[in-house]
C-alpha atoms as a PDB file:
ATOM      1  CA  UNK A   1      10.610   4.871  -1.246  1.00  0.00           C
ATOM      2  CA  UNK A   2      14.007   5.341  -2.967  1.00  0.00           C
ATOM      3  CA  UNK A   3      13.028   4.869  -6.122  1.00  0.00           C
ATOM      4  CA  UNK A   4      10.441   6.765  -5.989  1.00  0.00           C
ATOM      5  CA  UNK A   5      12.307   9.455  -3.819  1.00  0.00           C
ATOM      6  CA  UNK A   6      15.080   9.301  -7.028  1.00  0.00           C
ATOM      7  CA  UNK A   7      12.205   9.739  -9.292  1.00  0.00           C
ATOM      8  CA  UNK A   8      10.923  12.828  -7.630  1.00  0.00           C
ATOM      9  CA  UNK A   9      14.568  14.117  -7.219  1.00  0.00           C
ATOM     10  CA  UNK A  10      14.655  13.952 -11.505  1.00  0.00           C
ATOM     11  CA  UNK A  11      11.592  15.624 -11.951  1.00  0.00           C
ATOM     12  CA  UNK A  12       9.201  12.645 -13.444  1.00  0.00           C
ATOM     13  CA  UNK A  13       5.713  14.639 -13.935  1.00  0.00           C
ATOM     14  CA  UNK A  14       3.644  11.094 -13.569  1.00  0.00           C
ATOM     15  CA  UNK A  15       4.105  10.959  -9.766  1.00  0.00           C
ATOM     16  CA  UNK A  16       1.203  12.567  -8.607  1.00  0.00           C
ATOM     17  CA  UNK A  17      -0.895  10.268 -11.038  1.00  0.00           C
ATOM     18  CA  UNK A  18       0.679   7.182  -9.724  1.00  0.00           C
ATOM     19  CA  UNK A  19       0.248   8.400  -6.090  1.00  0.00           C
ATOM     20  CA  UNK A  20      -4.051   9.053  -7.542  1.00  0.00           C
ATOM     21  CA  UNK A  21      -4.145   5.630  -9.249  1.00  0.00           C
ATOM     22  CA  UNK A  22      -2.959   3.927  -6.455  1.00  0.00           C
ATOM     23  CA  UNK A  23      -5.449   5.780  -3.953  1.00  0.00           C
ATOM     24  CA  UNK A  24      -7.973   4.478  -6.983  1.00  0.00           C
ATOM     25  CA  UNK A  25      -7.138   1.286  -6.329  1.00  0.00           C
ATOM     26  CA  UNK A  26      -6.966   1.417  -2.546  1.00  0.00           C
ATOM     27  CA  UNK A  27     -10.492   2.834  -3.113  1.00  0.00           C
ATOM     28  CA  UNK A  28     -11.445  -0.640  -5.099  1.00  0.00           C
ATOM     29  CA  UNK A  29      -9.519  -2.979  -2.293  1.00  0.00           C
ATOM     30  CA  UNK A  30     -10.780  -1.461   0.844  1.00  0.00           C
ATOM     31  CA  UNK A  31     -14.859  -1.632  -0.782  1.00  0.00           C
ATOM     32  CA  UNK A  32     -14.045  -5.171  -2.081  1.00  0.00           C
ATOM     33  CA  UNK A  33     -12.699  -6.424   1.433  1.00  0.00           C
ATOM     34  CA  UNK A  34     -15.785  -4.988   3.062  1.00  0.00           C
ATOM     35  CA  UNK A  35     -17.710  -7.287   0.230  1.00  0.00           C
ATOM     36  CA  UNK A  36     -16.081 -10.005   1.769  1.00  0.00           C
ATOM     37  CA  UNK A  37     -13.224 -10.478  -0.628  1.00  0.00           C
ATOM     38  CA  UNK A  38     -10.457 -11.548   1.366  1.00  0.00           C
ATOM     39  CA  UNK A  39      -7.617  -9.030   2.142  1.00  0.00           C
ATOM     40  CA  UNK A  40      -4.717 -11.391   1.301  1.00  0.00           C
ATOM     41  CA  UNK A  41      -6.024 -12.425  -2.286  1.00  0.00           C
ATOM     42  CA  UNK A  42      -6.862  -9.416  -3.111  1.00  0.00           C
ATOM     43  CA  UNK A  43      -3.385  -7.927  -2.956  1.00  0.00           C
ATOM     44  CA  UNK A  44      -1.590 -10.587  -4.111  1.00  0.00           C
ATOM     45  CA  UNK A  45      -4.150  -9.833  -7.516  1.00  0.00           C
ATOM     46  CA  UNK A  46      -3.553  -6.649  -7.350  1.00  0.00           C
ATOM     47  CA  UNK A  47       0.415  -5.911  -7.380  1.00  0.00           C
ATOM     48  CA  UNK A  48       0.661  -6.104 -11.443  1.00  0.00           C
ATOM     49  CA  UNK A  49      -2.336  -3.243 -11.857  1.00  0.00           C
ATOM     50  CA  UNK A  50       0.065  -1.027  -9.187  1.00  0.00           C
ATOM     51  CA  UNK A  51       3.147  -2.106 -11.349  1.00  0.00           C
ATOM     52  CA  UNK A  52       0.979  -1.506 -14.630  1.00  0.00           C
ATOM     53  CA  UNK A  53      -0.661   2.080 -13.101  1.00  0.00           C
ATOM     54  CA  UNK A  54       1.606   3.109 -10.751  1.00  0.00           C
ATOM     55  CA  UNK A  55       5.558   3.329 -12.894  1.00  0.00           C
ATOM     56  CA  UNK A  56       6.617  -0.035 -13.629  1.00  0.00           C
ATOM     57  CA  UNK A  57       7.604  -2.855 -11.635  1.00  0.00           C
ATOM     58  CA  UNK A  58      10.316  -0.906  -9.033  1.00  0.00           C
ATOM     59  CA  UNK A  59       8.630   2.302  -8.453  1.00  0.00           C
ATOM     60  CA  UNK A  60       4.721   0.134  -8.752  1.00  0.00           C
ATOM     61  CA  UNK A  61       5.664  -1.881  -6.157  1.00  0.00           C
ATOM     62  CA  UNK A  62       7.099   0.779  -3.588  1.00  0.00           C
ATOM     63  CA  UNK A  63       4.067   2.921  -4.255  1.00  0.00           C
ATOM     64  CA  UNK A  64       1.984  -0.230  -3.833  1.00  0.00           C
ATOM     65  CA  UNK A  65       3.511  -0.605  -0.294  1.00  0.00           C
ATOM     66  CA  UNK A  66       3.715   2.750   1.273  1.00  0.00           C
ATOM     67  CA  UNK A  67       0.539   3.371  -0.583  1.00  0.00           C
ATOM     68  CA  UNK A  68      -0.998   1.448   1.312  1.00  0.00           C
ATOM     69  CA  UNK A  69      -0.543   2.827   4.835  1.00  0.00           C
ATOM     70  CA  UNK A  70      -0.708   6.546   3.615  1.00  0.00           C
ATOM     71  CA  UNK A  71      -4.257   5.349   2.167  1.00  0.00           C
ATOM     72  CA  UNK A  72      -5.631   4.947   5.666  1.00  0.00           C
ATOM     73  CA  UNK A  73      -3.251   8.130   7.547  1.00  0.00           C
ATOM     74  CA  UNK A  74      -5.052  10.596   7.766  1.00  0.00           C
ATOM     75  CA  UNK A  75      -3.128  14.165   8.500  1.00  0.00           C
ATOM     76  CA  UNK A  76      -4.264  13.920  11.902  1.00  0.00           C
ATOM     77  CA  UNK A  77      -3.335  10.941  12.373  1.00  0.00           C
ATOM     78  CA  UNK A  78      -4.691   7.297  12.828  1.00  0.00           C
ATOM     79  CA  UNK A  79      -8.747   6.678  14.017  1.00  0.00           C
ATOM     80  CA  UNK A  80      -9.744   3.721  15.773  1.00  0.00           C
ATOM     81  CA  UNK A  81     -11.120   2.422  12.861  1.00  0.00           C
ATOM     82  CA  UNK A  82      -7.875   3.229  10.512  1.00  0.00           C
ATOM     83  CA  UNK A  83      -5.666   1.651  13.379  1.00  0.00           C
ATOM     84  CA  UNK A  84      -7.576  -1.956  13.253  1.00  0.00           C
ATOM     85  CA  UNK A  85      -7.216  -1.319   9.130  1.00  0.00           C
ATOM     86  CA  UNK A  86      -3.861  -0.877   9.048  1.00  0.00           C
ATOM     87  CA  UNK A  87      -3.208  -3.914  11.473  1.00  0.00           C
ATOM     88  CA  UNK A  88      -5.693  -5.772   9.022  1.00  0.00           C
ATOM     89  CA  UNK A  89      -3.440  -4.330   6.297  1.00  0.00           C
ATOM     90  CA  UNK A  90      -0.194  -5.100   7.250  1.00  0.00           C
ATOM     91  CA  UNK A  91      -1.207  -8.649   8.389  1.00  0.00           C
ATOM     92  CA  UNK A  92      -2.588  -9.768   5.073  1.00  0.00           C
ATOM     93  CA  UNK A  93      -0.120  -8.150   3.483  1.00  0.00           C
ATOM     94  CA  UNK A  94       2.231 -10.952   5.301  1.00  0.00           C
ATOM     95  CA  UNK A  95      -0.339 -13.559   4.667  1.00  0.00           C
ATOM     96  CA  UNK A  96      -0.276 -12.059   0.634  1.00  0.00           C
ATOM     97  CA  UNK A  97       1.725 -14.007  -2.286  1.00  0.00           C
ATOM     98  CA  UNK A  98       3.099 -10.594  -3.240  1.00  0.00           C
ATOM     99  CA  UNK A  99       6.297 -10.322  -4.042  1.00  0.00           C
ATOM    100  CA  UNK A 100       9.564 -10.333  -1.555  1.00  0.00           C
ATOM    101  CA  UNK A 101      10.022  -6.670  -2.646  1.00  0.00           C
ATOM    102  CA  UNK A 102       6.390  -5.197  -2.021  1.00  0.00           C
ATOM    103  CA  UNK A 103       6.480  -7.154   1.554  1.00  0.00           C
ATOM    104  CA  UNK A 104      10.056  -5.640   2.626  1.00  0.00           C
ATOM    105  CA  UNK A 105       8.823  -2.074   1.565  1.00  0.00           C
ATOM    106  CA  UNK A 106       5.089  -3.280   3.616  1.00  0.00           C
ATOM    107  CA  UNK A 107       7.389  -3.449   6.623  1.00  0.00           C
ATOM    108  CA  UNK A 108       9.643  -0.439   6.401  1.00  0.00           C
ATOM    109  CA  UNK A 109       6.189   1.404   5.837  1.00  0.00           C
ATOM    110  CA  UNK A 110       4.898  -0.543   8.988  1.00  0.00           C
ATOM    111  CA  UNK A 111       7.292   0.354  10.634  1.00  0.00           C
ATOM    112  CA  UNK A 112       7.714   4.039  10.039  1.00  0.00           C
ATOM    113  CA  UNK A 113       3.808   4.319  10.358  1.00  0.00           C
ATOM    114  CA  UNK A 114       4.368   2.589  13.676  1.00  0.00           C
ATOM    115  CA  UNK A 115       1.798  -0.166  13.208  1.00  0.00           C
ATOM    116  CA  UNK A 116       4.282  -3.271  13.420  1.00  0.00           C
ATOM    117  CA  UNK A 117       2.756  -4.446  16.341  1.00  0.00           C
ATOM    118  CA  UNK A 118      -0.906  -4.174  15.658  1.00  0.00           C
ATOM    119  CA  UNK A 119      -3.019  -7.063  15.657  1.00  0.00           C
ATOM    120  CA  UNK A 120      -5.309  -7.321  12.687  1.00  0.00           C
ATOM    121  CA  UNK A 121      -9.493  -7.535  13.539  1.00  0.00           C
END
């Protein structure tokens, strides 16, 4: 989240439309996965539409990441159903062909979200 954190810090207005395209295309993932599209593949296609929608290739792929978890956090915290998804997340995120970047920021997410040691369904 640095980048993103510096771009906040210098007042870019197009932060709160990358943070509502990405929850777009969370929207699109989660509804194609429960098609039966698998999870890996489908993140691995879609790291250049965050990059594309979501502020370029640094800031795309950090929102892509943290994205991600935040998607399925509710304020009150994690449901049963949100805690298998994020397992499910975070495991095909490993399993993805997305970039070196998006998977370290997957894991610092993980881990701040506490969900490095879920197993996925």
């Amino acid at each position: 989240m640095l980048y993103t954190l510096h771009s906040l810090s210098e007042g870019n207005p197009m932060l709160p439309s990358y943070v509502e395209n990405a929850n777009d295309l969370w929207d699109r993932i989660w509804k194609e996965a429960e098609n039966g599209q698998p999870l890996p593949l489908l993140l691995t296609r879609a790291q250049g539409e965050f990059v594309l929608n979501c502020g370029g290739k640094i800031i795309g792929r950090e929102i892509m990441a943290w994205s991600g978890f935040a998607y399925l956090y509710p304020l009150y915290g994690f449901t049963e159903e949100t805690t298998l998804m994020a397992g499910e997340l975070l495991e095909a995120f490993r399993q993805s062909d997305c970039s070196s970047k998006v998977k370290l920021y997957v894991e610092k997410a993980a881990a701040l979200y506490d969900i490095t040691e879920l197993s996925p369904l």
